[in-house]
N, C-alpha and C. Protein backbone atom coordinates (compact mmCIF):
# COMPACT_ATOMS: atom_id res chain seq x y z
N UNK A 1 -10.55 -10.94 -18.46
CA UNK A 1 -11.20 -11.25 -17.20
C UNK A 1 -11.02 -10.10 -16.22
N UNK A 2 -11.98 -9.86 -15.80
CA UNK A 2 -11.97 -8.46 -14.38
C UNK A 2 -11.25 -8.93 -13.10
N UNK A 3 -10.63 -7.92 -12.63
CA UNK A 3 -9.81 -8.15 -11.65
C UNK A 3 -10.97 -8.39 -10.65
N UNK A 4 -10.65 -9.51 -9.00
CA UNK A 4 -11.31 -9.41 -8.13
C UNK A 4 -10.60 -8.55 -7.30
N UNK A 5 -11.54 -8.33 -6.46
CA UNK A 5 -11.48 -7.59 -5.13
C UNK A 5 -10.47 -8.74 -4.05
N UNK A 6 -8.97 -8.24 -3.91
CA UNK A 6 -8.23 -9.17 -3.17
C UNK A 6 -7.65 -8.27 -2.45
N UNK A 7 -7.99 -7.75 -1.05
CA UNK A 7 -7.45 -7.29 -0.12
C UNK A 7 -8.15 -8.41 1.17
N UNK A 8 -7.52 -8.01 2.49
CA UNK A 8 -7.43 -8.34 3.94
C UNK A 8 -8.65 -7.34 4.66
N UNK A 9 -10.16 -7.68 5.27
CA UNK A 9 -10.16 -6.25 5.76
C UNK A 9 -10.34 -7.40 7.20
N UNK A 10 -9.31 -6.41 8.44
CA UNK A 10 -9.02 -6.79 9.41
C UNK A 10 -10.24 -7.25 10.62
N UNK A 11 -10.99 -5.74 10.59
CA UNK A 11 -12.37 -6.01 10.93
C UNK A 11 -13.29 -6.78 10.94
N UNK A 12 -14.23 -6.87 12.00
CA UNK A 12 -15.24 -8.19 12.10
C UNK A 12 -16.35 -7.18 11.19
N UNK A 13 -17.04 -7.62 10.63
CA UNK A 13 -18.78 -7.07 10.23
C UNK A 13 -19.18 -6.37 11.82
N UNK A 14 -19.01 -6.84 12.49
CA UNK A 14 -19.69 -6.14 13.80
C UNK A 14 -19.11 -4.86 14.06
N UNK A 15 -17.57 -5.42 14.46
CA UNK A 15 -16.76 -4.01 14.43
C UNK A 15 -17.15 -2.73 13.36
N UNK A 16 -17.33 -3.33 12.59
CA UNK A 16 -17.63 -2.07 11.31
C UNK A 16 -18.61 -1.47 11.39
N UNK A 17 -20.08 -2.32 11.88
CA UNK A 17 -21.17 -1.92 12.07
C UNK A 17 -21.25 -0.81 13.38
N UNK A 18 -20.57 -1.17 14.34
CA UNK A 18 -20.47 -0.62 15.32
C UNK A 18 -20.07 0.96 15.03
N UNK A 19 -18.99 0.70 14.55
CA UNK A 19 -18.34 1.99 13.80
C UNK A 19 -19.09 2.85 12.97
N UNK A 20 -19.26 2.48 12.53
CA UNK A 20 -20.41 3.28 11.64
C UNK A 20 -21.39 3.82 12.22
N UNK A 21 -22.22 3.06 13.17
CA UNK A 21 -23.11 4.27 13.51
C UNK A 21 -22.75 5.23 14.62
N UNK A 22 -21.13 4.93 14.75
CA UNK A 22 -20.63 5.97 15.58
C UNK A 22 -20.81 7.57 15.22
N UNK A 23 -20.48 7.32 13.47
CA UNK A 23 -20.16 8.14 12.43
C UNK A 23 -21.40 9.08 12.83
N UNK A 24 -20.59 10.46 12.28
CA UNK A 24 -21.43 11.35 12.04
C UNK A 24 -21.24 12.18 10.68
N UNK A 25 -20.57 11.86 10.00
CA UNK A 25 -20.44 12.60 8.96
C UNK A 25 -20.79 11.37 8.08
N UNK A 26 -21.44 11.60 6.72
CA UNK A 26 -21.87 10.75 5.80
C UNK A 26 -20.81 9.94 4.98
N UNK A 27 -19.86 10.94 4.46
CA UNK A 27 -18.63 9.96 3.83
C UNK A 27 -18.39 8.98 4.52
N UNK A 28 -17.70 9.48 5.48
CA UNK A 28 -17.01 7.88 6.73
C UNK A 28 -18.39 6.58 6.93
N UNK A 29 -19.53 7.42 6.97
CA UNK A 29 -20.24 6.22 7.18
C UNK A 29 -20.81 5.52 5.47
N UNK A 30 -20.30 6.13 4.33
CA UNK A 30 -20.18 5.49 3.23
C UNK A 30 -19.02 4.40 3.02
N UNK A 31 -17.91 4.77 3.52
CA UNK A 31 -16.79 3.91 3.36
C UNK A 31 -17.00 2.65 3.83
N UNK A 32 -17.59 3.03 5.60
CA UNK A 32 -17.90 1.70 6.18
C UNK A 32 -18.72 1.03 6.16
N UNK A 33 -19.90 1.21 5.23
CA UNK A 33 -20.96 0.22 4.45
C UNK A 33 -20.43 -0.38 3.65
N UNK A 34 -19.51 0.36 2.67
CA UNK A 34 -18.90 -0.39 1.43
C UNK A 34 -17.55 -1.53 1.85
N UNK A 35 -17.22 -0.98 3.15
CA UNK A 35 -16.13 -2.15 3.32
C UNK A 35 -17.35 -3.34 4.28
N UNK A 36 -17.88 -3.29 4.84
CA UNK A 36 -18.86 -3.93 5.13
C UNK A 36 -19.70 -5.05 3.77
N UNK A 37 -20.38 -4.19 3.36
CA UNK A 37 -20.52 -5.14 1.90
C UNK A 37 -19.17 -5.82 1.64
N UNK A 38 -18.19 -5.62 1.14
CA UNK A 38 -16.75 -6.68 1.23
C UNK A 38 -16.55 -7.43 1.71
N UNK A 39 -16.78 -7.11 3.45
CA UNK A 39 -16.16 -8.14 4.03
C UNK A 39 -17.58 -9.09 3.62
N UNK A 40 -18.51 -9.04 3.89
CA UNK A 40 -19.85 -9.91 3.45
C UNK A 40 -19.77 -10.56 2.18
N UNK A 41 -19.16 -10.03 1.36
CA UNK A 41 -19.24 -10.70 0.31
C UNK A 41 -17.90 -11.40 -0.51
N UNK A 42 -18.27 -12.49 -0.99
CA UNK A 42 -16.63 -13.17 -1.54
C UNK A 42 -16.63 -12.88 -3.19
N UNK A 43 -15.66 -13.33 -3.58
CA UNK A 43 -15.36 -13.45 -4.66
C UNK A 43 -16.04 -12.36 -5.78
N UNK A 44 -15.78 -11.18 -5.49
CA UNK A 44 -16.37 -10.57 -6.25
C UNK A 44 -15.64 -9.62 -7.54
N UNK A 45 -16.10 -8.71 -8.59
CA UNK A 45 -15.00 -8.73 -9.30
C UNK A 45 -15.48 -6.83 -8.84
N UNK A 46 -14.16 -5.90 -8.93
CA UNK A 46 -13.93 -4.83 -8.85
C UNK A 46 -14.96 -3.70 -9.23
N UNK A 47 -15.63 -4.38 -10.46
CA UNK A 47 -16.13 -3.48 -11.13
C UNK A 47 -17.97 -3.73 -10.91
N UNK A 48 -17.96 -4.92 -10.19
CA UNK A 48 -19.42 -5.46 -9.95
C UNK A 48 -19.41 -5.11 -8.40
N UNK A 49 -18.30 -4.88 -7.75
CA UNK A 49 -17.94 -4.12 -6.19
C UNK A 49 -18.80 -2.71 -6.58
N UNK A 50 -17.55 -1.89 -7.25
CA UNK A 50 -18.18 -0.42 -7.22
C UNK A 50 -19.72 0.13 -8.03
N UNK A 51 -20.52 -1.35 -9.10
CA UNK A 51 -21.67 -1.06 -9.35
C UNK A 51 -22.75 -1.17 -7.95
N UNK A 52 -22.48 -2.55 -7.29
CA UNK A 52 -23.28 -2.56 -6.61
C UNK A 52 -23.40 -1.70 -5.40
N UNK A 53 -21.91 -0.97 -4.73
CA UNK A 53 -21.73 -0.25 -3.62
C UNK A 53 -22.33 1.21 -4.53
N UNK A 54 -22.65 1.64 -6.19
CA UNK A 54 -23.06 3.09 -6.39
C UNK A 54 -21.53 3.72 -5.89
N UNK A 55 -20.18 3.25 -6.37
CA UNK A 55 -19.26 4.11 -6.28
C UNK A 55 -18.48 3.93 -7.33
N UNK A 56 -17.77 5.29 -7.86
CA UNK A 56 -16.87 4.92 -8.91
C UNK A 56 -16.01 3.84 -8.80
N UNK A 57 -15.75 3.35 -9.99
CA UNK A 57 -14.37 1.98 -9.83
C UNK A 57 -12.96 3.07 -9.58
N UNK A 58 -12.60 4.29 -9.92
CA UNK A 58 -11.39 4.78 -9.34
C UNK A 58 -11.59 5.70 -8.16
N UNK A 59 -13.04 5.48 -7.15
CA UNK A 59 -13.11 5.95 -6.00
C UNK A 59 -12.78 4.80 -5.32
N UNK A 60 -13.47 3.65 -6.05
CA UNK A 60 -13.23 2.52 -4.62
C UNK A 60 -11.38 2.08 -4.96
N UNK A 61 -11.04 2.11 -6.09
CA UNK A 61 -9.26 1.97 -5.86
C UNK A 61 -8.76 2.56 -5.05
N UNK A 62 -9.15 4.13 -4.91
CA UNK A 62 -8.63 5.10 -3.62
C UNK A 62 -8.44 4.47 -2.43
N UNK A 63 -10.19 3.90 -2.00
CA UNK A 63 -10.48 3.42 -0.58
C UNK A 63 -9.73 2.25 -0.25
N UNK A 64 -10.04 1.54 -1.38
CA UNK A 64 -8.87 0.08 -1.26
C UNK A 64 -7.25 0.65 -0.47
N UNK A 65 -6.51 1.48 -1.03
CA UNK A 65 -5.34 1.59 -1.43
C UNK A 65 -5.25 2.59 0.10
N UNK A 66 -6.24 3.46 0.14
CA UNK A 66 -6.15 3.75 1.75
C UNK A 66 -6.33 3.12 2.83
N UNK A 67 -7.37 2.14 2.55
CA UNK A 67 -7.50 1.04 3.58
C UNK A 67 -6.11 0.12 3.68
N UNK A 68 -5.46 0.20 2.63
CA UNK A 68 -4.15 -1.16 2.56
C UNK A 68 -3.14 -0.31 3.67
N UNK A 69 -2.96 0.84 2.99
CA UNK A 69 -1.68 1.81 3.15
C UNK A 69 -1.89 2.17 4.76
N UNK A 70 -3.17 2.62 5.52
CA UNK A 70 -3.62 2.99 6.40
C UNK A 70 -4.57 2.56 7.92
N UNK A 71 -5.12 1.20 7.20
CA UNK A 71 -5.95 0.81 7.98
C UNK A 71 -7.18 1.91 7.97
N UNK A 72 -8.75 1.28 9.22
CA UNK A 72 -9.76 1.92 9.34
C UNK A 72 -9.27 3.31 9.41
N UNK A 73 -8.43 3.62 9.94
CA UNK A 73 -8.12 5.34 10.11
C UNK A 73 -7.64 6.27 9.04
N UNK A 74 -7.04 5.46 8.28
CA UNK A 74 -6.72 5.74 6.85
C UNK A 74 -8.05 6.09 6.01
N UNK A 75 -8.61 5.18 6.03
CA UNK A 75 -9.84 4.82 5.02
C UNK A 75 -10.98 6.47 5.69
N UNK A 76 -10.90 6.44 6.44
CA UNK A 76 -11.84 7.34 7.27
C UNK A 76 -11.35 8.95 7.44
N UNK A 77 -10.17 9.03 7.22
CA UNK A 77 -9.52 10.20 7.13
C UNK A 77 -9.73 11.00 5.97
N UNK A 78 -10.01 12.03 6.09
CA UNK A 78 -10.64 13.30 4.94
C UNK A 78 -9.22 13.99 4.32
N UNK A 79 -7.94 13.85 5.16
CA UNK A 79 -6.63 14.06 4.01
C UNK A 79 -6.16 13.67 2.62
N UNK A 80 -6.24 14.42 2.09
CA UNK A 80 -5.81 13.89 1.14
C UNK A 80 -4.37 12.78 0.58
N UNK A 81 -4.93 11.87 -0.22
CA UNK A 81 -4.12 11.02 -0.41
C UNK A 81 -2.43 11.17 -0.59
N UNK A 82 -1.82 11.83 -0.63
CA UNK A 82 -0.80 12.41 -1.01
C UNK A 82 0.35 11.56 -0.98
N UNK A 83 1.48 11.29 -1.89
CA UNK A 83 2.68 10.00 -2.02
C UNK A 83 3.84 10.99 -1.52
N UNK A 84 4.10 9.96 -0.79
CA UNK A 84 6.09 11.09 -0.72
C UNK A 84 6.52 10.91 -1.87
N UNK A 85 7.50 11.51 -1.87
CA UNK A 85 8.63 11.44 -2.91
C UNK A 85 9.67 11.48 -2.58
């Protein structure tokens, strides 16, 4: 069985929308369509997430895992992911 999509996203749909067309660079305003689609949608499984958003399944783990670790600013930030040690 495929894993679902089980994160928190804090944001209203509005908030996000808002945000987004703040955006001026295309990535950031990719992220926040795709967490947008999320929050819009329930129960969905990981791999039917990143077909329908047109993103890899180990791009959207990234975004997930930046969005968890980071919040919107995380998710939106062009640094690279990098772990302490």
């Amino acid at each position: 069985m495929s894993k679902r999509v089980e994160f928190s996203i804090n944001e209203s749909i509005e908030e996000l929308r808002k945000l987004r067309l703040k955006q001026k660079v295309l990535y950031k305003q990719r992220r926040l369509i795709w967490l947008e689609f999320l929050k819009e949608t329930t129960n969905i499984t990981r791999e039917k997430s990143s077909q329908k958003s047109a993103i890899s399944l180990r791009t959207q783990e990234r975004w997930i895992q930046r969005y968890i670790s980071g919040g919107i600013e995380g998710l939106l930030t062009d640094a690279p992911n990098l772990k302490k040690i």
